[in-house]
Protein backbone atom coordinates (compact mmCIF):
# COMPACT_ATOMS: atom_id res chain seq x y z
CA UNK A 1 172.73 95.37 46.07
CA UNK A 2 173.10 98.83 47.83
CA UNK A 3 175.65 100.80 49.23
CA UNK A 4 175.19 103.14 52.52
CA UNK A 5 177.12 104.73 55.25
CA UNK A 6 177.61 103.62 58.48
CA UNK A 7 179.21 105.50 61.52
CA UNK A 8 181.03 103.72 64.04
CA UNK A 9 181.67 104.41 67.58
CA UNK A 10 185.03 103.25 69.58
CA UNK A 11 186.72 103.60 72.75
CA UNK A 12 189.37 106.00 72.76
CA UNK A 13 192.01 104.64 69.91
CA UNK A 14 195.15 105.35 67.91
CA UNK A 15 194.62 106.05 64.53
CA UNK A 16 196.67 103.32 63.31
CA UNK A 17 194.83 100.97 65.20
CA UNK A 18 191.35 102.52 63.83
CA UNK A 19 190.58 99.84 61.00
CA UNK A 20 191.18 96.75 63.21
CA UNK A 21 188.78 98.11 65.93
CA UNK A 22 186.44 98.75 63.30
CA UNK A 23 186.49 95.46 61.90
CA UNK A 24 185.91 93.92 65.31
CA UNK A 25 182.95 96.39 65.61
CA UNK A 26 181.03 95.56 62.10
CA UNK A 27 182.17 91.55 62.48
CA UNK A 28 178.71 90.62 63.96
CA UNK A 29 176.90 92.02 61.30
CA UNK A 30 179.04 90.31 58.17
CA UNK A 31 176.03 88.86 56.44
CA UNK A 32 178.52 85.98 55.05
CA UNK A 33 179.45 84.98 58.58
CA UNK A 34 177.44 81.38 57.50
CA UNK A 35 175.83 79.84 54.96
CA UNK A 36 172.28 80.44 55.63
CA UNK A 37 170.72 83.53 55.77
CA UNK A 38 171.91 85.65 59.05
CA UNK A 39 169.09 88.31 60.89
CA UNK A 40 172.18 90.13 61.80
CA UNK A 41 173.71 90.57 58.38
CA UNK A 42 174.00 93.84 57.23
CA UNK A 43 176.97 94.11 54.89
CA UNK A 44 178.90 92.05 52.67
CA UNK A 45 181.99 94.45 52.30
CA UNK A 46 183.08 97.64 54.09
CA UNK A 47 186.12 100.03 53.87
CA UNK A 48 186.33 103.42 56.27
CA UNK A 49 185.37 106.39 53.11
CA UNK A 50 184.41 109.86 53.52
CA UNK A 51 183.58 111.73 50.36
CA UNK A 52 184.94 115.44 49.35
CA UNK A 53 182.79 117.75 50.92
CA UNK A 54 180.80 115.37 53.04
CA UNK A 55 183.55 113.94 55.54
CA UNK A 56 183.79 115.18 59.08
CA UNK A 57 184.70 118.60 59.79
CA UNK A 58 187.21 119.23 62.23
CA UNK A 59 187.36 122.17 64.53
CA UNK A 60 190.03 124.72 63.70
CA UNK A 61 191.65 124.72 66.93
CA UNK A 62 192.43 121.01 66.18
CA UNK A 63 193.75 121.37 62.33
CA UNK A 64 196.56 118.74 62.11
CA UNK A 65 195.68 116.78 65.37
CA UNK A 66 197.30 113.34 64.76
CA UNK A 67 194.45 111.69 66.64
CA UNK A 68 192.36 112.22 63.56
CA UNK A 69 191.42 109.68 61.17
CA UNK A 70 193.12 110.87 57.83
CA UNK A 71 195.23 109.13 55.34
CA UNK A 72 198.52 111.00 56.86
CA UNK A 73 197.75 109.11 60.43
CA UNK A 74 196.55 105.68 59.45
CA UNK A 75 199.02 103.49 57.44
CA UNK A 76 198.40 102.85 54.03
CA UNK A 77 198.72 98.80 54.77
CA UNK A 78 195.89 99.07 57.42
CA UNK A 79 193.76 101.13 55.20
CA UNK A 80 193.63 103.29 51.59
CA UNK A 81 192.27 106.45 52.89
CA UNK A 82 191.67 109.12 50.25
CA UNK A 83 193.10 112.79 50.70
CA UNK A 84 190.79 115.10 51.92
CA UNK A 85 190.03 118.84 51.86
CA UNK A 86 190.64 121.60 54.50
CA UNK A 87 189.33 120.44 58.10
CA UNK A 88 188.37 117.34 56.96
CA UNK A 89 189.11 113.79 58.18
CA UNK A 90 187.51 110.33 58.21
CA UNK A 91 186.60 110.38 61.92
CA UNK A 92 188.47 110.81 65.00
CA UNK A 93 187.86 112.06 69.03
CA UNK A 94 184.09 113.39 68.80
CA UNK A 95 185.51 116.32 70.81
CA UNK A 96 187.83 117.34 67.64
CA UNK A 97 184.95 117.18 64.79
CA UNK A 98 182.44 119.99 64.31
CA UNK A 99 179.11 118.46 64.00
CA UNK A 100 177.11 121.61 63.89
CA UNK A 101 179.43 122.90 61.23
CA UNK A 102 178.55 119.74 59.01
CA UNK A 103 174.78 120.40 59.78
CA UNK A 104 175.51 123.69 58.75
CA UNK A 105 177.27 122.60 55.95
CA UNK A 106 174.41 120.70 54.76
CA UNK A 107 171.79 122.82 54.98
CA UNK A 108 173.66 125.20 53.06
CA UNK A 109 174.03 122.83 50.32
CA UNK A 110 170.01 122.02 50.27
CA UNK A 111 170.00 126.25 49.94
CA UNK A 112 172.22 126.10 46.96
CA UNK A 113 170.49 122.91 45.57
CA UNK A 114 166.84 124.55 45.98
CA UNK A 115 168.36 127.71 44.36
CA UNK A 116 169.20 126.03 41.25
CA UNK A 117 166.35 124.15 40.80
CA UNK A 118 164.05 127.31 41.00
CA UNK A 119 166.34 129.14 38.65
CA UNK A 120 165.59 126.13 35.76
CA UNK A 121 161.69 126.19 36.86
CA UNK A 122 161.85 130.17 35.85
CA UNK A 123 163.29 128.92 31.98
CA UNK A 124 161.21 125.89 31.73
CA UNK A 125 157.77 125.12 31.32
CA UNK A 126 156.04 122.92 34.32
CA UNK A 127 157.20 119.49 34.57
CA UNK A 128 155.29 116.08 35.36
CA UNK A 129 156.39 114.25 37.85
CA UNK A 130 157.58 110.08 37.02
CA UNK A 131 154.04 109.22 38.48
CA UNK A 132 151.78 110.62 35.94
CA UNK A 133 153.65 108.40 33.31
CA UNK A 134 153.42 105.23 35.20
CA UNK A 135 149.98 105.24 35.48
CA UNK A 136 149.38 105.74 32.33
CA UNK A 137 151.31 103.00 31.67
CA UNK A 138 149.95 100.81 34.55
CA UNK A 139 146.39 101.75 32.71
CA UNK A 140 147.38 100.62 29.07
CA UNK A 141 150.83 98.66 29.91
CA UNK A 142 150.32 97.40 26.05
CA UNK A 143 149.72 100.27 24.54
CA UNK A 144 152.22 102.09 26.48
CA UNK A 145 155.51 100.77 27.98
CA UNK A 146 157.25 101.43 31.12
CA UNK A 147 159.87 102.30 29.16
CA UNK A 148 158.31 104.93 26.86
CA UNK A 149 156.98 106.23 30.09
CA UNK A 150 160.47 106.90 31.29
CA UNK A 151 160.81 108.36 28.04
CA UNK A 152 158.70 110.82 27.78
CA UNK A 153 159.53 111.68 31.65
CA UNK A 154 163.30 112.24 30.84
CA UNK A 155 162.30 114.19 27.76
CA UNK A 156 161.02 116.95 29.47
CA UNK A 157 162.36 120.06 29.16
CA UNK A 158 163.22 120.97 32.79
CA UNK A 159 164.15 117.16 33.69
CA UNK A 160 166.51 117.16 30.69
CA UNK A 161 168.48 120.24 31.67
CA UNK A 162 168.76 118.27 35.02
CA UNK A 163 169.82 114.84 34.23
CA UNK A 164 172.39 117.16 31.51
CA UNK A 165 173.71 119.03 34.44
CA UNK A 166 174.19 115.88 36.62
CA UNK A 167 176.06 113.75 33.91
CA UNK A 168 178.05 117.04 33.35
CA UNK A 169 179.13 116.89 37.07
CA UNK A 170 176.97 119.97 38.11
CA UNK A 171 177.50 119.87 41.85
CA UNK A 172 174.30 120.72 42.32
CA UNK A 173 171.96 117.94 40.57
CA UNK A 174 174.04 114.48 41.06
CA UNK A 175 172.57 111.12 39.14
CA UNK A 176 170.83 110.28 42.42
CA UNK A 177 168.47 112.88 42.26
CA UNK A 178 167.54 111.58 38.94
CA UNK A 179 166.51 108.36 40.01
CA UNK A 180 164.31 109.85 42.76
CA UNK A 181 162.79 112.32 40.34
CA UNK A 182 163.65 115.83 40.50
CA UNK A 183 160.16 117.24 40.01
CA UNK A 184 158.38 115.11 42.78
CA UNK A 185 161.75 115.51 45.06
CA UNK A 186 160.73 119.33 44.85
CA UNK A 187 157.00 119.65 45.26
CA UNK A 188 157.46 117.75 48.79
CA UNK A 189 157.58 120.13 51.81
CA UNK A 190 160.83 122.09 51.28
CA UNK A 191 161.10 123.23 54.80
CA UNK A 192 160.59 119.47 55.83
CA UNK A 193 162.88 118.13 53.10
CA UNK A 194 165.55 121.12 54.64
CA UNK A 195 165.20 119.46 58.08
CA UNK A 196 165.34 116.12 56.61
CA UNK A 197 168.69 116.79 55.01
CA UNK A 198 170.08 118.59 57.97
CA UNK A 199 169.37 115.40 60.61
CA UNK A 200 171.55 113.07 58.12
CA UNK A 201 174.54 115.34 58.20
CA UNK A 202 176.58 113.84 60.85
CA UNK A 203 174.96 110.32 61.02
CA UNK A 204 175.14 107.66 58.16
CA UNK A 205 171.87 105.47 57.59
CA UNK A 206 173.12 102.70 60.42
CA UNK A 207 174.76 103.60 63.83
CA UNK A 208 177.37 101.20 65.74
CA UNK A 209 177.13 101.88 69.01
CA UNK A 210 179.77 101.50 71.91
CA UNK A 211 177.96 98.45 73.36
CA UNK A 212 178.17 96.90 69.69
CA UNK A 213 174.72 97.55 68.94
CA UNK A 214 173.33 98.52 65.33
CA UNK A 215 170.64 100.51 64.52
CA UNK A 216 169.59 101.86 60.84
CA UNK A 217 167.56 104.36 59.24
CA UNK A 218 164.82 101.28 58.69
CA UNK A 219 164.15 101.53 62.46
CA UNK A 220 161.43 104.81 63.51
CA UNK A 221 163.01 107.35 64.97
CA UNK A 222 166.86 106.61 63.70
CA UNK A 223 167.64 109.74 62.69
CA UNK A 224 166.41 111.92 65.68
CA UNK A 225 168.03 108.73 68.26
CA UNK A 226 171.52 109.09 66.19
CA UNK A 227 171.89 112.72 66.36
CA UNK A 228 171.11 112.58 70.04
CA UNK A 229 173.41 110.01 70.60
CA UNK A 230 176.46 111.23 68.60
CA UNK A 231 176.11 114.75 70.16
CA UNK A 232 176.07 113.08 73.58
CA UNK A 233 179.42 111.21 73.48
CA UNK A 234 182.09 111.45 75.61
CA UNK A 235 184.63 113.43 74.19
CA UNK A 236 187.74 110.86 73.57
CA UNK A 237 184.88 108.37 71.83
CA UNK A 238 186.36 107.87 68.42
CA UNK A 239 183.79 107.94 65.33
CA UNK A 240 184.24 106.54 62.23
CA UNK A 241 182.42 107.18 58.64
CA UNK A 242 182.22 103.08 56.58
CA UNK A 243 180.70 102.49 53.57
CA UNK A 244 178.83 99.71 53.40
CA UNK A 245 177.63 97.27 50.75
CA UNK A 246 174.86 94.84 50.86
């Protein structure tokens, strides 16, 4: 079971009438639509979400438009929206959002996240990364458990401090990091992992199209396509962030 985001293209629509046309847009891929299994399925619940600090941006000149998506323009009986910071909305006209400030955005947050991870490699000895301690295991799996593995992994200095920081709501290590593992997230190609970051700013990890088609980030290319595809819209095309489960 996994959650992801999903962004959803529609005609030009009201607000208010946002969550129905969504519905109708994610209805082919409801993976409960039968009993048997469905190729099409992709979720098994969905509700229009943006987090703090990761919803769209809106640009300034359209602060207030009531042809965003916020929880002030959509009714709370069509949909709970949560409240969200300064020029930020759940979707709306892709000629009112600022998708090269949310790139922006992003990348800045990679800056601040790569900061503080070289500040705790400066106090800490050298970490190991999860890898080293599963093949250990993996060679003596009786002699050594997975789970002392994960031990001894966690119990390192610098990947302490981390998981610490994240379960003390540091904004810049979150739990997910941990279960990636900090020190092999940070000896990949920072420049790459930069880029990486910056090309899932605007797009979640499955696209709705106008014509109703989906695409996701298990498809080559997703990322680059979406970007290209979002920027590209007509300007009254209304986009919408969903959170998924599966």
């Amino acid at each position: 079971m996994t959650k992801f985001f999903a962004t959803v293209c529609l005609l030009p629509t009201a607000p208010r009438k946002v969550p129905q046309a969504v519905a109708a847009a994610m209805a082919p891929y409801n993976s409960e639509l039968s009993d048997e299994w469905s190729p099409d399925g992709h979720w098994d619940w969905w509700a229009i979400h943006s987090g703090a600090g990761s919803a769209y941006l809106v640009l300034p000149e359209y602060d207030g438009d009531r042809r965003l998506v916020t929880a002030r323009t959509v009714p709370r009986r069509k949909a709970r929206l949560d409240a969200l910071g300064p020029l930020e909305c759940h979707g709306g006209p892709r000629g009112l959002l600022d998708f090269d400030g949310m790139r922006n955005r992003t990348g800045r947050a990679y800056d601040a996240l790569l900061a503080a991870w070289t500040g705790l490699t400066a106090i800490h000895p050298p970490a190991r990364p999860l890898t080293d301690f599963l093949a250990r295991h993996e060679a003596d799996p009786d002699g050594y458990s997975l789970a002392d593995a994960k031990k001894e992994h966690l119990a390192q200095p610098l990947v302490q401090e981390v998981a610490q920081r994240a379960v003390a709501g540091d904004p810049h290590f979150t739990t997910s990091l941990l279960l990636s593992d900090p020190v092999e997230y940070f000896a990949q190609d920072q420049e790459e992992a930069r880029l990486w970051a910056v090309r899932g700013a605007v797009p979640g990890f499955a696209l709705v199209t106008l014509d109703g088609s989906w695409t996701d980030a298990d498809t080559d290319g997703h990322w680059e396509e979406a970007n290209r595809h979002l920027d590209d819209l007509d300007a009254e095309t209304v986009v919408v962030n969903v959170l998924c489960h599966c």
